[in-house]
N, C-alpha and C. Protein backbone atom coordinates (compact mmCIF):
# COMPACT_ATOMS: atom_id res chain seq x y z
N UNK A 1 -54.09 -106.73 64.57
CA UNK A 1 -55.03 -105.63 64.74
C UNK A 1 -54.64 -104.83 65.97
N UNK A 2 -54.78 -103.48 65.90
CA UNK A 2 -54.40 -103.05 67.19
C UNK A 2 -55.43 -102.22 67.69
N UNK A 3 -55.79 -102.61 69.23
CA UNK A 3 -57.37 -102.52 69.53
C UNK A 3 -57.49 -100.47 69.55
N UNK A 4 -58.37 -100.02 69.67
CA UNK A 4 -59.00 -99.09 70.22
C UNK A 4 -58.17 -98.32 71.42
N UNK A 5 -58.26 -99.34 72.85
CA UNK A 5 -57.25 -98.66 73.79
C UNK A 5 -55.97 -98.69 73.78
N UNK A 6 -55.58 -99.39 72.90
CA UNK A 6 -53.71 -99.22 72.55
C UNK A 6 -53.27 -97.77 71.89
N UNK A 7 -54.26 -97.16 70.92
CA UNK A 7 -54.19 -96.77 70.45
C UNK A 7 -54.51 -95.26 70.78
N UNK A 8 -55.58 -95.42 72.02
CA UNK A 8 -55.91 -94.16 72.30
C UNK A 8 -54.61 -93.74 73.59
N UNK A 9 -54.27 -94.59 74.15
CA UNK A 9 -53.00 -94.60 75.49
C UNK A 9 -51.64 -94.07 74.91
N UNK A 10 -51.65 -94.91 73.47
CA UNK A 10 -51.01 -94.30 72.63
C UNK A 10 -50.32 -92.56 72.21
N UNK A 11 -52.08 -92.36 71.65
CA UNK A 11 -51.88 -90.54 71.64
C UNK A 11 -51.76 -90.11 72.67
N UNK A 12 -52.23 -90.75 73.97
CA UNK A 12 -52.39 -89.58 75.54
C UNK A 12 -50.76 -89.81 75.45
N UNK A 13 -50.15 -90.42 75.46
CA UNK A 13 -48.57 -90.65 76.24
C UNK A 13 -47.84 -90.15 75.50
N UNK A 14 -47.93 -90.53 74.41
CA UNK A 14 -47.37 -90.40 73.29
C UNK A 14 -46.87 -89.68 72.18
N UNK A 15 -48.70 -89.11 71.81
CA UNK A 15 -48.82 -88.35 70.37
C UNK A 15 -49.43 -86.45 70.95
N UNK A 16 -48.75 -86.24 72.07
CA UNK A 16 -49.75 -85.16 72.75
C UNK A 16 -50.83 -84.82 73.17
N UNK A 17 -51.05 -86.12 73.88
CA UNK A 17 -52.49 -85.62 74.53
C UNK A 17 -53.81 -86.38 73.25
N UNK A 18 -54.88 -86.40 74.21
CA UNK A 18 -56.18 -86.58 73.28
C UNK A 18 -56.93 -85.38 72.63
N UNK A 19 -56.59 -84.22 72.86
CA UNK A 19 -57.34 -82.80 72.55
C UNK A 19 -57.67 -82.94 70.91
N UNK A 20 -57.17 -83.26 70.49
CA UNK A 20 -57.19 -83.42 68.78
C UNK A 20 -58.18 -84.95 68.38
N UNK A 21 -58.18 -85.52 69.21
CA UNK A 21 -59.21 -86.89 69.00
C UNK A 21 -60.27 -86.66 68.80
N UNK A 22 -61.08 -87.36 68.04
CA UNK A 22 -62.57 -87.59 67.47
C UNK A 22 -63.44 -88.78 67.91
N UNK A 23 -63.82 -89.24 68.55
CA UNK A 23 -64.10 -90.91 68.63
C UNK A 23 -65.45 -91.03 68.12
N UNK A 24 -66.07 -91.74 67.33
CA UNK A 24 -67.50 -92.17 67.21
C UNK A 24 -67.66 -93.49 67.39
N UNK A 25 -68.31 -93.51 67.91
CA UNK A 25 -68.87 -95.09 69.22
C UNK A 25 -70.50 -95.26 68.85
N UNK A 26 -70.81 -96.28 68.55
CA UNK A 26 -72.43 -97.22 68.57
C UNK A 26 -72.92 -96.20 69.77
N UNK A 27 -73.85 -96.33 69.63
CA UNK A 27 -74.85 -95.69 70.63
C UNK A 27 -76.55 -95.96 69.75
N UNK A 28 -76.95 -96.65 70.48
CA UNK A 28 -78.56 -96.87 70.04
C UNK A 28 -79.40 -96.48 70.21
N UNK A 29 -79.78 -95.95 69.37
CA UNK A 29 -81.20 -94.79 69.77
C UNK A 29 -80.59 -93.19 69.17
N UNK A 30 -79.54 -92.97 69.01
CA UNK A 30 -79.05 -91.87 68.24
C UNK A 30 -78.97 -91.76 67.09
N UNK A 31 -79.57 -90.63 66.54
CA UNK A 31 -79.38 -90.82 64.92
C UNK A 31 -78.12 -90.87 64.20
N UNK A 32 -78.79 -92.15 63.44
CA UNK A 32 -77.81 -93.31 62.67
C UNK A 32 -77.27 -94.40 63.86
N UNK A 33 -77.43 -94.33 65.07
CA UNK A 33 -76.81 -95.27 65.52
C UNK A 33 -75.41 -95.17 66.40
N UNK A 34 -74.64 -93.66 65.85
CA UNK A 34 -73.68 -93.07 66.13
C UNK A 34 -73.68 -91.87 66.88
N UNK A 35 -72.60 -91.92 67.71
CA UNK A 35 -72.21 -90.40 68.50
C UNK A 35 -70.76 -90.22 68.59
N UNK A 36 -70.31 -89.11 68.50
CA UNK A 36 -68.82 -88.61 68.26
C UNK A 36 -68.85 -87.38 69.71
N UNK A 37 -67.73 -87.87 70.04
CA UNK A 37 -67.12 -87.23 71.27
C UNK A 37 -65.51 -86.85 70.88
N UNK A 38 -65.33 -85.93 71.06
CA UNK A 38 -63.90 -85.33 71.55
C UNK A 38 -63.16 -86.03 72.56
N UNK A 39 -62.10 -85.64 72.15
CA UNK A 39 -60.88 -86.33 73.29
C UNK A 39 -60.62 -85.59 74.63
N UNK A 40 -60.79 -84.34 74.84
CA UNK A 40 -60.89 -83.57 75.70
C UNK A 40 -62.23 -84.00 76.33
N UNK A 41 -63.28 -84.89 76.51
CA UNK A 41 -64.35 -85.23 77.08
C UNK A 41 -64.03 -86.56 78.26
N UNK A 42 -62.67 -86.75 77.47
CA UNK A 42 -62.62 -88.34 78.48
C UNK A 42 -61.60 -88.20 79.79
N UNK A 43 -62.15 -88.66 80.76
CA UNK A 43 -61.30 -88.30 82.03
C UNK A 43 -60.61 -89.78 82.39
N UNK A 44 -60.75 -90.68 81.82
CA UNK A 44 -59.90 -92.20 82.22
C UNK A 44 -60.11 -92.91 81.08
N UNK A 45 -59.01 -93.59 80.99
CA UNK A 45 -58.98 -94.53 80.04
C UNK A 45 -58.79 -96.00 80.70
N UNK A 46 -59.65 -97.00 81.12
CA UNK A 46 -59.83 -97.78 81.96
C UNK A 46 -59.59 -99.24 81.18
N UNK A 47 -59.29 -100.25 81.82
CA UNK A 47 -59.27 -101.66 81.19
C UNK A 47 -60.43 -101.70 80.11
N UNK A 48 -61.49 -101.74 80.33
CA UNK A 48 -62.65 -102.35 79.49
C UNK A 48 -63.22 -100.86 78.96
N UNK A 49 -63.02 -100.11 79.60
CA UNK A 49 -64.13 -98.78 79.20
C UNK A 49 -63.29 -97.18 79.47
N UNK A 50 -63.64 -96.31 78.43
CA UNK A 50 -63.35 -95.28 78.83
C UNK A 50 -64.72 -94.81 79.40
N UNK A 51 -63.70 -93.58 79.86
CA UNK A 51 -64.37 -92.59 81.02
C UNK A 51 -64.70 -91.12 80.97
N UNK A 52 -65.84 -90.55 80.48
CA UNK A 52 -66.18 -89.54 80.48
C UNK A 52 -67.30 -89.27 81.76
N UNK A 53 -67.32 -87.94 82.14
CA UNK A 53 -68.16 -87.29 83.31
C UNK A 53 -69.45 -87.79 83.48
N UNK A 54 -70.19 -88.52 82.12
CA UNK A 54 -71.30 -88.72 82.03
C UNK A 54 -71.80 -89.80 82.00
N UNK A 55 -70.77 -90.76 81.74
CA UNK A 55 -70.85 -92.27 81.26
C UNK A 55 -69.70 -92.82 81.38
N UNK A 56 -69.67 -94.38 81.24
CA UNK A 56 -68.69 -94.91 81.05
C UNK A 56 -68.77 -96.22 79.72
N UNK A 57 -67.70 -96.08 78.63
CA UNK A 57 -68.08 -96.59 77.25
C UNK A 57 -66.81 -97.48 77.08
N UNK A 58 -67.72 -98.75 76.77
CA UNK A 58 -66.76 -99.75 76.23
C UNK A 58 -65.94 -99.94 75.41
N UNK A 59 -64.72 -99.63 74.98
CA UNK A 59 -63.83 -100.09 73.94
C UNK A 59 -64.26 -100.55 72.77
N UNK A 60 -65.11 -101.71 72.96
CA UNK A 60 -65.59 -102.75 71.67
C UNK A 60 -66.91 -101.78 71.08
N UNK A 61 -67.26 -100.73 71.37
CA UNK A 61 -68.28 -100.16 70.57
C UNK A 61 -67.43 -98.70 69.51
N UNK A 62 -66.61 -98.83 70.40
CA UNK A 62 -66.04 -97.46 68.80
C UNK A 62 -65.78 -97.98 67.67
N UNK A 63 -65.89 -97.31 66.83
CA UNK A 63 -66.58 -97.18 65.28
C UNK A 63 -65.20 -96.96 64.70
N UNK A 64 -64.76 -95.82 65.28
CA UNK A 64 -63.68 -94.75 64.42
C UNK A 64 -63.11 -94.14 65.23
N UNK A 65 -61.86 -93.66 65.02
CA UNK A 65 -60.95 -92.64 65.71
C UNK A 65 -59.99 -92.06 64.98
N UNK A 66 -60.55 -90.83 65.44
CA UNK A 66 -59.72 -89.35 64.41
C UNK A 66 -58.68 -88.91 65.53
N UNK A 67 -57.39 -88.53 64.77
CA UNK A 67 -56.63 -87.65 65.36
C UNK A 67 -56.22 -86.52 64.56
N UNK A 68 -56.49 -85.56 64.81
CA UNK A 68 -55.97 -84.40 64.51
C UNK A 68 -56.41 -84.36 62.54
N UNK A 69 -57.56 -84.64 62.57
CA UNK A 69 -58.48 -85.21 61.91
C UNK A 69 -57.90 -86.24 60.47
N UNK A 70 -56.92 -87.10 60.70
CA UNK A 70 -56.52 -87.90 59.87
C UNK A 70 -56.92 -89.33 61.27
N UNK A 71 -57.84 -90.12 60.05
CA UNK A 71 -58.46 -91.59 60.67
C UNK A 71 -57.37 -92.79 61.00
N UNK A 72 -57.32 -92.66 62.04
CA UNK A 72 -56.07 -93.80 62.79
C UNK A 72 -57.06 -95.61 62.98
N UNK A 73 -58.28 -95.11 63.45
CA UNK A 73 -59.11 -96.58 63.34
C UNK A 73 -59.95 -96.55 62.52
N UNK A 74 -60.77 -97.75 62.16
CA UNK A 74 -61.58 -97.85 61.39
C UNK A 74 -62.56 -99.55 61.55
N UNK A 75 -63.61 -99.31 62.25
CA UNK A 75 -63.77 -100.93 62.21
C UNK A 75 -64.88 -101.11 61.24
């Protein structure tokens, strides 16, 4: 299986950048349960958690990840 942050370190280094990323991550209390953020929102990609201005979100809660809107994860 290849986790979430392999994958997102991946596109930053890799696949050009996160600008084209989609992520939807658990979030409770949002309708359905879900929230989707852009890749252009995240300022670190950290051991346990990425990093956006507003928060900081654990790895083990994303759902899905779009690039360049073809689905690279899926849990």
């Amino acid at each position: 299986m290849t986790y979430p942050r392999d994958i997102l370190n991946e596109i930053k280094w890799g696949g050009g950048g996160l600008s084209q990323v989609v992520i939807t991550y658990l979030h409770r209390g949002a309708p359905g349960d879900l929230v989707s953020i852009r890749g252009e929102e995240i300022v670190e990609l950290g051991r346990s958690f990425f990093s956006t201005r507003e928060s900081k979100i654990p790895y083990h809660r994303i759902r899905k990840i779009e690039n360049d809107g073809e689905e690279v994860f899926h849990l």
